[in-house]
PDB file of N, CA and C in Angstrom:
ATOM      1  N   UNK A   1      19.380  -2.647   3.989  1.00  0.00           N
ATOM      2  CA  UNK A   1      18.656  -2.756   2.732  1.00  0.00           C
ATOM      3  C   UNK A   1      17.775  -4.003   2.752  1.00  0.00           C
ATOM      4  N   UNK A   2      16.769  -3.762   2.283  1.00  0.00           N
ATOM      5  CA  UNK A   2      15.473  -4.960   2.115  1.00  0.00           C
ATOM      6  C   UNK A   2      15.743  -5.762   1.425  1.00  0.00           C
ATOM      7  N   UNK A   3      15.628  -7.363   1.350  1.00  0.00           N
ATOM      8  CA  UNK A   3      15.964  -8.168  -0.065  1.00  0.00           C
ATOM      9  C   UNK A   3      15.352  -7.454  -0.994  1.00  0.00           C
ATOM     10  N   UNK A   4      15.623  -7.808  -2.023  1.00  0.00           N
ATOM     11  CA  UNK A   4      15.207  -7.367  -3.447  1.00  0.00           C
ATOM     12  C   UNK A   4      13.703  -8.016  -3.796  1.00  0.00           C
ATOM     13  N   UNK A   5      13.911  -9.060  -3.489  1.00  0.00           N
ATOM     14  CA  UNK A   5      12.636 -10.082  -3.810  1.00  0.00           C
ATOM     15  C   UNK A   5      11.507  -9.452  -2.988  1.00  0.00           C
ATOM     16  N   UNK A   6      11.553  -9.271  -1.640  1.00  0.00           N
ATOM     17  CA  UNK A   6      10.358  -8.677  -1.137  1.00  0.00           C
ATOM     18  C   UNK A   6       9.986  -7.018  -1.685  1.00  0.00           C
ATOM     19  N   UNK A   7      10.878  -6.023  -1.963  1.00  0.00           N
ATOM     20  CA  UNK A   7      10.289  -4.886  -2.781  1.00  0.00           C
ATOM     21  C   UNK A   7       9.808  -5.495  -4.099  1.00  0.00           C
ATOM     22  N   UNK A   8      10.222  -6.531  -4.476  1.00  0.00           N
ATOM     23  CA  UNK A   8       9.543  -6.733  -6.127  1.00  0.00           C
ATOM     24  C   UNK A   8       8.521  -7.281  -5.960  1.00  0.00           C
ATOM     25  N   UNK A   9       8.381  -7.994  -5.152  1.00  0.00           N
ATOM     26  CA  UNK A   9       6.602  -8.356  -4.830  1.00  0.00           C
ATOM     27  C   UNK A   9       5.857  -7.047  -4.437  1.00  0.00           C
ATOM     28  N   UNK A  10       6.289  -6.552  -3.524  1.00  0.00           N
ATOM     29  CA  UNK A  10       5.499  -5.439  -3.035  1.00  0.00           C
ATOM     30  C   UNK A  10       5.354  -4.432  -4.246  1.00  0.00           C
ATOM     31  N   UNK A  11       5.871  -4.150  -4.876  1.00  0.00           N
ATOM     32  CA  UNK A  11       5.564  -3.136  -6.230  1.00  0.00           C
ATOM     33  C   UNK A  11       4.823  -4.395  -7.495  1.00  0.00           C
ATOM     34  N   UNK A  12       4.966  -5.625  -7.257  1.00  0.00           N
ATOM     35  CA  UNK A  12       3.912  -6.734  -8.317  1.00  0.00           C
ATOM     36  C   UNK A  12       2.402  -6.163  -7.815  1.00  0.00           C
ATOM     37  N   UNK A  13       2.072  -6.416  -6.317  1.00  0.00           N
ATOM     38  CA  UNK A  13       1.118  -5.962  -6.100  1.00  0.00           C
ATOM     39  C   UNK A  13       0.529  -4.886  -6.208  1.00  0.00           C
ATOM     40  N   UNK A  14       1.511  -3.336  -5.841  1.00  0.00           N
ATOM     41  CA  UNK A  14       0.644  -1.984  -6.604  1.00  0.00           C
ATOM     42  C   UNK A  14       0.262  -2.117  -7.551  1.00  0.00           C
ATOM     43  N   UNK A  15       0.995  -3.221  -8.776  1.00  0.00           N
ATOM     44  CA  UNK A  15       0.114  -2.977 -10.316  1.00  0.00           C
ATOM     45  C   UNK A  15      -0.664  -3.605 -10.074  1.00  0.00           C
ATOM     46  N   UNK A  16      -0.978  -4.698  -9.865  1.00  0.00           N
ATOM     47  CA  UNK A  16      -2.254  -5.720  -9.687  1.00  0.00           C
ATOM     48  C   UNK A  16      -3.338  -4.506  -9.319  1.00  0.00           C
ATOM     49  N   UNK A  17      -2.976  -3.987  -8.020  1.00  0.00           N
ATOM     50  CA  UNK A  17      -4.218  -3.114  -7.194  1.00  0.00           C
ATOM     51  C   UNK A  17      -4.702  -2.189  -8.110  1.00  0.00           C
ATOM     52  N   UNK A  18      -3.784  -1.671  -8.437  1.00  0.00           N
ATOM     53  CA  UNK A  18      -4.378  -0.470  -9.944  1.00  0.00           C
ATOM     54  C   UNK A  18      -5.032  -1.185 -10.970  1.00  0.00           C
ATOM     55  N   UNK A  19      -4.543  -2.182 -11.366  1.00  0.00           N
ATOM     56  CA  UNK A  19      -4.853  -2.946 -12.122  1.00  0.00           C
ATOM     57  C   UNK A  19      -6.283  -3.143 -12.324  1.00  0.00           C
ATOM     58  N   UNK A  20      -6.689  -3.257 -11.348  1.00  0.00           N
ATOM     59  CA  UNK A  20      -8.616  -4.183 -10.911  1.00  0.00           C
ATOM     60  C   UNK A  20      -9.066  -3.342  -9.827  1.00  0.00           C
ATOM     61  N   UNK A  21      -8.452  -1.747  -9.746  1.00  0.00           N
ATOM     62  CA  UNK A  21      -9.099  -1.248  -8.373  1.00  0.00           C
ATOM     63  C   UNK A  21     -10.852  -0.380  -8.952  1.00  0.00           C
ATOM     64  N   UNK A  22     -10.996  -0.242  -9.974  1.00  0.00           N
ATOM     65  CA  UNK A  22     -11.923   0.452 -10.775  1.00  0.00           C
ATOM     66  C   UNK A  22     -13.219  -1.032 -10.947  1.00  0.00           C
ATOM     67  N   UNK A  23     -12.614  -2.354 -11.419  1.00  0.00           N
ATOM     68  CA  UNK A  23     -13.927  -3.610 -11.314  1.00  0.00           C
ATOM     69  C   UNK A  23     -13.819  -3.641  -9.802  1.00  0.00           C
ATOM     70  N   UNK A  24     -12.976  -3.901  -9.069  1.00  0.00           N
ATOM     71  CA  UNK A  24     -13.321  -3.840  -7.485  1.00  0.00           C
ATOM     72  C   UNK A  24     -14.373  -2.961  -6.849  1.00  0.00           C
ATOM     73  N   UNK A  25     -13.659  -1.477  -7.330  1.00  0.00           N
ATOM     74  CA  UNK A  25     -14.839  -0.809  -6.936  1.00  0.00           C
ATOM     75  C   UNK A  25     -16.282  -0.789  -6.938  1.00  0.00           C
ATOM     76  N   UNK A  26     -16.458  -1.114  -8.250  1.00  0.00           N
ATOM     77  CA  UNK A  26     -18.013  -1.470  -9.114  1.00  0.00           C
ATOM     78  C   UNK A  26     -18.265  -2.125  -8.571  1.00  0.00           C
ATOM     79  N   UNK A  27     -17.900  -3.756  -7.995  1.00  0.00           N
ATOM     80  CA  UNK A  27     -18.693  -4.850  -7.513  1.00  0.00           C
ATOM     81  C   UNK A  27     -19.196  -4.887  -6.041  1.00  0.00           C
ATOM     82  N   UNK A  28     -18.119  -3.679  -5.391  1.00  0.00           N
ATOM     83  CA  UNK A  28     -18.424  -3.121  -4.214  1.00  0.00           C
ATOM     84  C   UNK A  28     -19.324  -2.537  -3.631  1.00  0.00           C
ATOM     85  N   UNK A  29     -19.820  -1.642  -4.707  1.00  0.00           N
ATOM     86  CA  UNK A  29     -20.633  -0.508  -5.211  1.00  0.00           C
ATOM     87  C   UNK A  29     -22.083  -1.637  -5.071  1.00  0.00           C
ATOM     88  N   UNK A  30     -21.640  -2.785  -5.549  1.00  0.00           N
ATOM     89  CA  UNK A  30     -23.058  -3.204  -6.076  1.00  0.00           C
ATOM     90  C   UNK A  30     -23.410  -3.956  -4.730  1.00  0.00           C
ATOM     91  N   UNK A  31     -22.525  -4.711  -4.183  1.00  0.00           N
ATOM     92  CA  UNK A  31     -22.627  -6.023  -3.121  1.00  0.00           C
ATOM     93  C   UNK A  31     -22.983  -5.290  -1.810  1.00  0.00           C
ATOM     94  N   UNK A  32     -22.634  -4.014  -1.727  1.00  0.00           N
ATOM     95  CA  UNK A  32     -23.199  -3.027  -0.231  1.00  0.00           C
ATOM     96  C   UNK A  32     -24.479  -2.418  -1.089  1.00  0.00           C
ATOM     97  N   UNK A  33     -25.164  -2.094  -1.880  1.00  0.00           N
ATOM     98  CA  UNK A  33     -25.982  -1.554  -2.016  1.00  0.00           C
ATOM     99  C   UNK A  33     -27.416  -2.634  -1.543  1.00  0.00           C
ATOM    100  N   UNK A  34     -28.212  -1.715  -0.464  1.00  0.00           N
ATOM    101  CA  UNK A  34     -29.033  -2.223   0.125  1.00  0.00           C
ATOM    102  C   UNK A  34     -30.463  -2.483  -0.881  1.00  0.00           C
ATOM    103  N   UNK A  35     -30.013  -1.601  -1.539  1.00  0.00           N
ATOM    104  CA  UNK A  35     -31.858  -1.290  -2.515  1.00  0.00           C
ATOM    105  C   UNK A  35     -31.522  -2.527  -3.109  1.00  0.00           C
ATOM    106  N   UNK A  36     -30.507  -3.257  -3.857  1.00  0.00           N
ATOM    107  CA  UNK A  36     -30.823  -3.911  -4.713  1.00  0.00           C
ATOM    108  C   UNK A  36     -30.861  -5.858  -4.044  1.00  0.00           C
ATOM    109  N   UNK A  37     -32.006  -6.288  -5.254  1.00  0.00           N
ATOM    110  CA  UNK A  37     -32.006  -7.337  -4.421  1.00  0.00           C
ATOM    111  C   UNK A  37     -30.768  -8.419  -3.820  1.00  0.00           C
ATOM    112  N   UNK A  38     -30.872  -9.152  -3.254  1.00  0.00           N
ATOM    113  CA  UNK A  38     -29.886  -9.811  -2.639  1.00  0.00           C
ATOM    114  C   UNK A  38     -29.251 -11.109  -3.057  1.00  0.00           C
ATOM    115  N   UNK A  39     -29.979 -11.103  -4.129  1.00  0.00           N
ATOM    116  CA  UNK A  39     -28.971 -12.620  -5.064  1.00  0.00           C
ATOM    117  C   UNK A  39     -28.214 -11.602  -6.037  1.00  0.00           C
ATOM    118  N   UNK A  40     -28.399 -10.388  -6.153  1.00  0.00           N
ATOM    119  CA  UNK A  40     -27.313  -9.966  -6.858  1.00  0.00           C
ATOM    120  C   UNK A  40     -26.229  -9.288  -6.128  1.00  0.00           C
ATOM    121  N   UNK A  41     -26.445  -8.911  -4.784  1.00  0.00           N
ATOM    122  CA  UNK A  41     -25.742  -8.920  -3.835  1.00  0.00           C
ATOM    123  C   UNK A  41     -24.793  -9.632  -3.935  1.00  0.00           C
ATOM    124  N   UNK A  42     -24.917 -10.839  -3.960  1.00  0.00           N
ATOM    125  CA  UNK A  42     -24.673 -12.497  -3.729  1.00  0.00           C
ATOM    126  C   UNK A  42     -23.518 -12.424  -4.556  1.00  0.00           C
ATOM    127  N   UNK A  43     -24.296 -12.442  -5.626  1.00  0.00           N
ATOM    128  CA  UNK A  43     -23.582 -12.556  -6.684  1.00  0.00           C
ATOM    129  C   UNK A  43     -22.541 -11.467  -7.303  1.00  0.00           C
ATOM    130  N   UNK A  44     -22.458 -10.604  -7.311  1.00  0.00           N
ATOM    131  CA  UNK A  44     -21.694  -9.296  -6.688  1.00  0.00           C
ATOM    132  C   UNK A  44     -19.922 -10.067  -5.970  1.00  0.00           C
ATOM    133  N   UNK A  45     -20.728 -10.501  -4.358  1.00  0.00           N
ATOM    134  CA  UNK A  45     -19.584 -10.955  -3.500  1.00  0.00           C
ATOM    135  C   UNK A  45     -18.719 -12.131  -4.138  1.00  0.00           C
ATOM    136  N   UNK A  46     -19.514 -12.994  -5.241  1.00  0.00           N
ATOM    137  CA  UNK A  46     -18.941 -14.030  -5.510  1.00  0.00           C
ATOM    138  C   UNK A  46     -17.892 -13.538  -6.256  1.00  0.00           C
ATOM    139  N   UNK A  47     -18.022 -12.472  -7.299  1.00  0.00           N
ATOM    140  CA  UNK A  47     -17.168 -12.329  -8.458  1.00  0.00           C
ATOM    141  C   UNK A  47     -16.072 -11.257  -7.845  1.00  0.00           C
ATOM    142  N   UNK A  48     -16.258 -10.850  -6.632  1.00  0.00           N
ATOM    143  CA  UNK A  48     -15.106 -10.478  -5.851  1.00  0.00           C
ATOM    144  C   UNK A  48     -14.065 -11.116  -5.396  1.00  0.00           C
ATOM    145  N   UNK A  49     -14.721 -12.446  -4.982  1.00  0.00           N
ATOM    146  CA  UNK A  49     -13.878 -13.299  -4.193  1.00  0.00           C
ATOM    147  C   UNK A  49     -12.941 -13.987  -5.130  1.00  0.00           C
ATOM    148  N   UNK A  50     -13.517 -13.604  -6.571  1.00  0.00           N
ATOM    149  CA  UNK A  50     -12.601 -14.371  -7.803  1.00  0.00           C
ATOM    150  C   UNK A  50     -11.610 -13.765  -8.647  1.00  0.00           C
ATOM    151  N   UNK A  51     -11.852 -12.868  -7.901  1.00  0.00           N
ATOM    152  CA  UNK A  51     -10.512 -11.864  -7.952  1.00  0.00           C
ATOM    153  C   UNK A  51      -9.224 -11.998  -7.398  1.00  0.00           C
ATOM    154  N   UNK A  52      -8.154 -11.871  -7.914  1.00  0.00           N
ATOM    155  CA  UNK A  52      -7.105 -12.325  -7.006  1.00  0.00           C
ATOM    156  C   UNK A  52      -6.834 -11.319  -6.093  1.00  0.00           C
ATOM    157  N   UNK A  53      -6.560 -12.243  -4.962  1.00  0.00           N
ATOM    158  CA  UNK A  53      -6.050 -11.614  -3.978  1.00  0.00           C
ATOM    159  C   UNK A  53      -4.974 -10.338  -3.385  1.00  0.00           C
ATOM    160  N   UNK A  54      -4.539 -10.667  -4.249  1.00  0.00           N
ATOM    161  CA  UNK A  54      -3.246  -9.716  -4.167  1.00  0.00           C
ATOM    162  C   UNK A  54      -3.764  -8.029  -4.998  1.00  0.00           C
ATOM    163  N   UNK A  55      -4.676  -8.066  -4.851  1.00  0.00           N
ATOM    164  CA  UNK A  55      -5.609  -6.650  -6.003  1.00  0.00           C
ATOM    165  C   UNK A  55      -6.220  -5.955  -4.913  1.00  0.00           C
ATOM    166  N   UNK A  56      -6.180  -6.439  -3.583  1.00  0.00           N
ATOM    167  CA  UNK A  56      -6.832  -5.495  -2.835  1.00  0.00           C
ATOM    168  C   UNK A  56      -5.893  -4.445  -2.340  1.00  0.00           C
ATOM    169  N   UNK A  57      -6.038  -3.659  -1.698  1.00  0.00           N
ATOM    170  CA  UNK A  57      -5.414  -2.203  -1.562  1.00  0.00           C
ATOM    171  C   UNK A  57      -4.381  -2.664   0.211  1.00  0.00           C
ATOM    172  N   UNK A  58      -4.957  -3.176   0.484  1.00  0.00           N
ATOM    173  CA  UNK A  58      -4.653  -3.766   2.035  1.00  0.00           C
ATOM    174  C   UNK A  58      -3.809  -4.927   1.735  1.00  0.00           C
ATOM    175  N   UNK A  59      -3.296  -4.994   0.944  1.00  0.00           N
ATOM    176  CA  UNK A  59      -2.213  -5.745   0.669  1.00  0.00           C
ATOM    177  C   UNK A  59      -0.860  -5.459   0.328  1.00  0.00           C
ATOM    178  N   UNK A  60      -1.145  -3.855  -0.327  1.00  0.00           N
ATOM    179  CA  UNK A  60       0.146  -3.314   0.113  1.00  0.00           C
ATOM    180  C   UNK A  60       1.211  -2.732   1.289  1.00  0.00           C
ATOM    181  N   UNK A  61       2.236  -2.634   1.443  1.00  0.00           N
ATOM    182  CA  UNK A  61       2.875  -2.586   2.618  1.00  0.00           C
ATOM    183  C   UNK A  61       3.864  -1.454   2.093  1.00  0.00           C
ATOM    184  N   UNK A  62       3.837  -0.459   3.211  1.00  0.00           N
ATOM    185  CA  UNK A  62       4.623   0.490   2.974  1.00  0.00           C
ATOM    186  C   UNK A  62       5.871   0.144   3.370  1.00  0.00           C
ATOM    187  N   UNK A  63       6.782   0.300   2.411  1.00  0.00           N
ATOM    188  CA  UNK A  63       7.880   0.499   2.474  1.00  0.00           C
ATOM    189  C   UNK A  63       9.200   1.795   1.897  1.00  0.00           C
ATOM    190  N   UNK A  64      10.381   1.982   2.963  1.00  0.00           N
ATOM    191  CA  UNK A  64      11.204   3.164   2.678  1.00  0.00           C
ATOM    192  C   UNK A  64      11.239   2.936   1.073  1.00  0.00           C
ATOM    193  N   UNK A  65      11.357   4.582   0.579  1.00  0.00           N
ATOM    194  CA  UNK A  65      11.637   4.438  -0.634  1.00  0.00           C
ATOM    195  C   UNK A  65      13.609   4.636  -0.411  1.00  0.00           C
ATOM    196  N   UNK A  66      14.182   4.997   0.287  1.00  0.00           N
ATOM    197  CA  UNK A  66      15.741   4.631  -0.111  1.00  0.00           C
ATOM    198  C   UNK A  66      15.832   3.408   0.451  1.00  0.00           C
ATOM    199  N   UNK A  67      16.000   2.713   1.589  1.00  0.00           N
ATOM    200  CA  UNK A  67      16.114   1.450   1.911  1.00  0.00           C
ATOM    201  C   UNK A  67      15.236   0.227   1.463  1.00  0.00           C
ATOM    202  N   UNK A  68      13.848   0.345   1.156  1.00  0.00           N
ATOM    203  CA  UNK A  68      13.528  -0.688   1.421  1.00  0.00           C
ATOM    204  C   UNK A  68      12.354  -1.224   2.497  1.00  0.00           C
ATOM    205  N   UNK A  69      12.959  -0.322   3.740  1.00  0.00           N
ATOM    206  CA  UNK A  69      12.385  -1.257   4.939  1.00  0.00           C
ATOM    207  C   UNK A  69      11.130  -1.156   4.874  1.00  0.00           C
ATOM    208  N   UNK A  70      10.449  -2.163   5.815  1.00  0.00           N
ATOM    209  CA  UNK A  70       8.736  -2.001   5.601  1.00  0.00           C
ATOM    210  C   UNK A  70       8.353  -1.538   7.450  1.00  0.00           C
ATOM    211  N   UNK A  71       9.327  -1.685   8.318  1.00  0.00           N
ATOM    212  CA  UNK A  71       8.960  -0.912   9.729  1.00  0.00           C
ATOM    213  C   UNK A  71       9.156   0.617   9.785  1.00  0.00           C
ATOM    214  N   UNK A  72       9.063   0.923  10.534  1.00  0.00           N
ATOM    215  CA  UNK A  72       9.333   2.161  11.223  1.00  0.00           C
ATOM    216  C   UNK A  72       9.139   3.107   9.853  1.00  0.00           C
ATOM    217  N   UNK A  73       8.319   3.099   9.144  1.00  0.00           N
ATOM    218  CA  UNK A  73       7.590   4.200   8.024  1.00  0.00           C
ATOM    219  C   UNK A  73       7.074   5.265   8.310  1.00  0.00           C
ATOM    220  N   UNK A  74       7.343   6.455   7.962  1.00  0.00           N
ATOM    221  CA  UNK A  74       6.795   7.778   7.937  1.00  0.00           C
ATOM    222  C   UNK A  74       6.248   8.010   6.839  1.00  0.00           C
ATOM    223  N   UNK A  75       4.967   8.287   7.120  1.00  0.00           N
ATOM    224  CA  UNK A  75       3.926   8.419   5.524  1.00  0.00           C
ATOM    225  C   UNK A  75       4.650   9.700   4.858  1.00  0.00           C
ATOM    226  N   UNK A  76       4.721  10.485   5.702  1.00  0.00           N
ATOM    227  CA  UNK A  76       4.505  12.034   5.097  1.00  0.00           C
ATOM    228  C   UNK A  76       5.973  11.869   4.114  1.00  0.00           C
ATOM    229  N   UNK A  77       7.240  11.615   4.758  1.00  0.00           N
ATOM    230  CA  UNK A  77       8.170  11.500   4.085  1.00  0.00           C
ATOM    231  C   UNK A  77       8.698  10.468   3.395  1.00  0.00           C
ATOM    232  N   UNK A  78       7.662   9.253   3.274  1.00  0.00           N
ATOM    233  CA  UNK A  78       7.953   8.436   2.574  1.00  0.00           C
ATOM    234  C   UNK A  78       9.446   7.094   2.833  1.00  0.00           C
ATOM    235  N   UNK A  79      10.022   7.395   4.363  1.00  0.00           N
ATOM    236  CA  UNK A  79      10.937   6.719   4.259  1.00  0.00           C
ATOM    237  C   UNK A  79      11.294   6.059   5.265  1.00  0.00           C
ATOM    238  N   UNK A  80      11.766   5.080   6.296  1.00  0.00           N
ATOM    239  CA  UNK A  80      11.906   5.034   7.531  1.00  0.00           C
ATOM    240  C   UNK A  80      12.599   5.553   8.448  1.00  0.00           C
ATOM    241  N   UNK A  81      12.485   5.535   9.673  1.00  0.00           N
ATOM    242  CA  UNK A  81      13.393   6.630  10.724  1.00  0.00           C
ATOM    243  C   UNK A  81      14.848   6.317  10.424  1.00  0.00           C
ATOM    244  N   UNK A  82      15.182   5.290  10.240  1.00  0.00           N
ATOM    245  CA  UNK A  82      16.956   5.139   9.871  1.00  0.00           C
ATOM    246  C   UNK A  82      17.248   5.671   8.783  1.00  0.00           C
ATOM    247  N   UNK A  83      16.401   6.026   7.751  1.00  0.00           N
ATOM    248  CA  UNK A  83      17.232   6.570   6.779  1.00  0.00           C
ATOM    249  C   UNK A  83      17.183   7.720   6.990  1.00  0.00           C
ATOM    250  N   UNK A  84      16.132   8.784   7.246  1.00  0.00           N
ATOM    251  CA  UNK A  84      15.818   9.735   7.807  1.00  0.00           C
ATOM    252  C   UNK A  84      16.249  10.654   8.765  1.00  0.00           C
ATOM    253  N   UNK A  85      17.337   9.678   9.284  1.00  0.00           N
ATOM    254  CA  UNK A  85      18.168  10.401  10.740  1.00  0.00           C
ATOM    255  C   UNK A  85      19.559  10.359   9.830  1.00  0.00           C
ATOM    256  N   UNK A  86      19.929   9.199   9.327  1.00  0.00           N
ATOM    257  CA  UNK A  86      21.144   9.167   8.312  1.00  0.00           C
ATOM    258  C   UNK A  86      21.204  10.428   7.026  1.00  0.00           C
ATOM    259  N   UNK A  87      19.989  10.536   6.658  1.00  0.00           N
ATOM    260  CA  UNK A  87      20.045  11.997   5.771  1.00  0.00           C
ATOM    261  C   UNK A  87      20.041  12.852   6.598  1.00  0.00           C
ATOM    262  N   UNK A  88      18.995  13.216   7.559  1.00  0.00           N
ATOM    263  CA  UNK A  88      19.525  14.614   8.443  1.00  0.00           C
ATOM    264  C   UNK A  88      20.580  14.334   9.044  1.00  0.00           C
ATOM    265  N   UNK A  89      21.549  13.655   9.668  1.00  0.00           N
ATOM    266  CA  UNK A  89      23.243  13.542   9.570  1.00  0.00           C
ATOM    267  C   UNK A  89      23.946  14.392   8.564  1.00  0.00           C
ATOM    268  N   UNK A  90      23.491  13.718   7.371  1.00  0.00           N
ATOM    269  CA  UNK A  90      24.092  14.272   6.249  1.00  0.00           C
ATOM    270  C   UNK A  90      24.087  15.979   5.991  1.00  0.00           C
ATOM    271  N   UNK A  91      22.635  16.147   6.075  1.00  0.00           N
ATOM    272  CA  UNK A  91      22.262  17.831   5.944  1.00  0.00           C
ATOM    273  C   UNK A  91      21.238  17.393   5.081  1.00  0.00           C
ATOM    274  N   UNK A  92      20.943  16.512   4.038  1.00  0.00           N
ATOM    275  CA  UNK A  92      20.045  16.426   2.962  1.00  0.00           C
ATOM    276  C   UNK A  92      18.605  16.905   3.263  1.00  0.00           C
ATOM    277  N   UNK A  93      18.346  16.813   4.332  1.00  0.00           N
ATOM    278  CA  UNK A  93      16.968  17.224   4.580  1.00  0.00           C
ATOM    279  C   UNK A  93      17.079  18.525   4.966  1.00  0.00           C
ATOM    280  N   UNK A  94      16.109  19.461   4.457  1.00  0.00           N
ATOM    281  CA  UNK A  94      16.180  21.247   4.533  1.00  0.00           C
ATOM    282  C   UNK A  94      15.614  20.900   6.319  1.00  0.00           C
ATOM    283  N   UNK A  95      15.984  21.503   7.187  1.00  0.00           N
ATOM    284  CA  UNK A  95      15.256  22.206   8.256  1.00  0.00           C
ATOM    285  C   UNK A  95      15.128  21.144   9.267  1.00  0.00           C
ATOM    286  N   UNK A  96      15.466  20.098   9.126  1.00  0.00           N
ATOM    287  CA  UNK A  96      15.931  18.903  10.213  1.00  0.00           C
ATOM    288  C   UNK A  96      17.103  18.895  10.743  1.00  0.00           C
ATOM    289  N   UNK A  97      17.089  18.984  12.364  1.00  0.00           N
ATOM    290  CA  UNK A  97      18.244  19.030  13.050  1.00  0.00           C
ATOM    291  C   UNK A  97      18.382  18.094  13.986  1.00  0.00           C
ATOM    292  N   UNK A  98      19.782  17.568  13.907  1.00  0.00           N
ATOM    293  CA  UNK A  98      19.373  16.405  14.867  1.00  0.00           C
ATOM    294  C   UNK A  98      19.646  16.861  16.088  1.00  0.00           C
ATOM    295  N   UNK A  99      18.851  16.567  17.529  1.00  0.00           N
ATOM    296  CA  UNK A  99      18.689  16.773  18.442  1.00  0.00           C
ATOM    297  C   UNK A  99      20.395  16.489  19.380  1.00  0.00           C
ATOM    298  N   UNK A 100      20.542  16.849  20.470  1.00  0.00           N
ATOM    299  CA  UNK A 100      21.570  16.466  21.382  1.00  0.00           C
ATOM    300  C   UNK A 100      21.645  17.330  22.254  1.00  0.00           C
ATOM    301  N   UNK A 101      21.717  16.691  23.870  1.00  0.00           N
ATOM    302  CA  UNK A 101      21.896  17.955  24.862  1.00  0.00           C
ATOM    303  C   UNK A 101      23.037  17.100  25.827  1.00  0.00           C
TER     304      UNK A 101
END
C-alpha cells in the first residue's frame, strides 16, 4: 500500500488540473497562435507561467486504484500488475487466468 500522503497529493493535483484546465487551455490557444501579434504571445506565456504549477496535466501520476502504487500501471485496467495477478488469484477478474506450465 502507498503512503496515504502521496495519493492525497496526487488526487490535490487532479482538482487543481480540472480546476484551471479550461484558462490553461485559452492562454494556450492564444500563446501558439501564429497570426496574432507577438507581445501578446508574450504576454499569453507570462500569465501561464503564473499559474501554479501543479495545474498542468503532466503532473499527474498514475496510480493503482486498489493499492496505491504509482509503478507498474496498466491504463486500461486502472491498477498495477500486483494487484492484478492477486485478483486473478482470487477469480475477481472475469476471463483472466493465471498462466503455469
Amino acid at each position: 500500500m502507498a503512503k496515504k500522503s502521496a495519493v492525497n497529493r496526487n488526487e490535490k493535483v487532479k482538482l487543481l488540473v480540472q480546476r484551471y484546465a479550461a484558462r490553461r487551455e485559452a492562454l494556450k490557444a492564444i500563446a501558439n497562435d501564429e497570426s496574432l501579434p507577438l507581445e501578446d504571445r508574450f504576454e499569453a506565456r507570462l500569465k501561464l507561467a503564473e499559474l501554479p504549477r501543479s495545474s498542468s496535466k503532466v503532473r499527474i501520476r498514475n496510480r493503482c486504484e486498489v493499492t496505491g502504487r504509482p509503478r507498474a500501471y496498466y491504463r486500461k485496467l486502472k491498477m498495477s500488475r500486483i494487484a492484478l495477478r492477486e485478483l486473478g488469484s482470487q477469480g475477481q477478474i472475469p476471463g483472466l487466468v493465471k498462466s503455469s506450465w
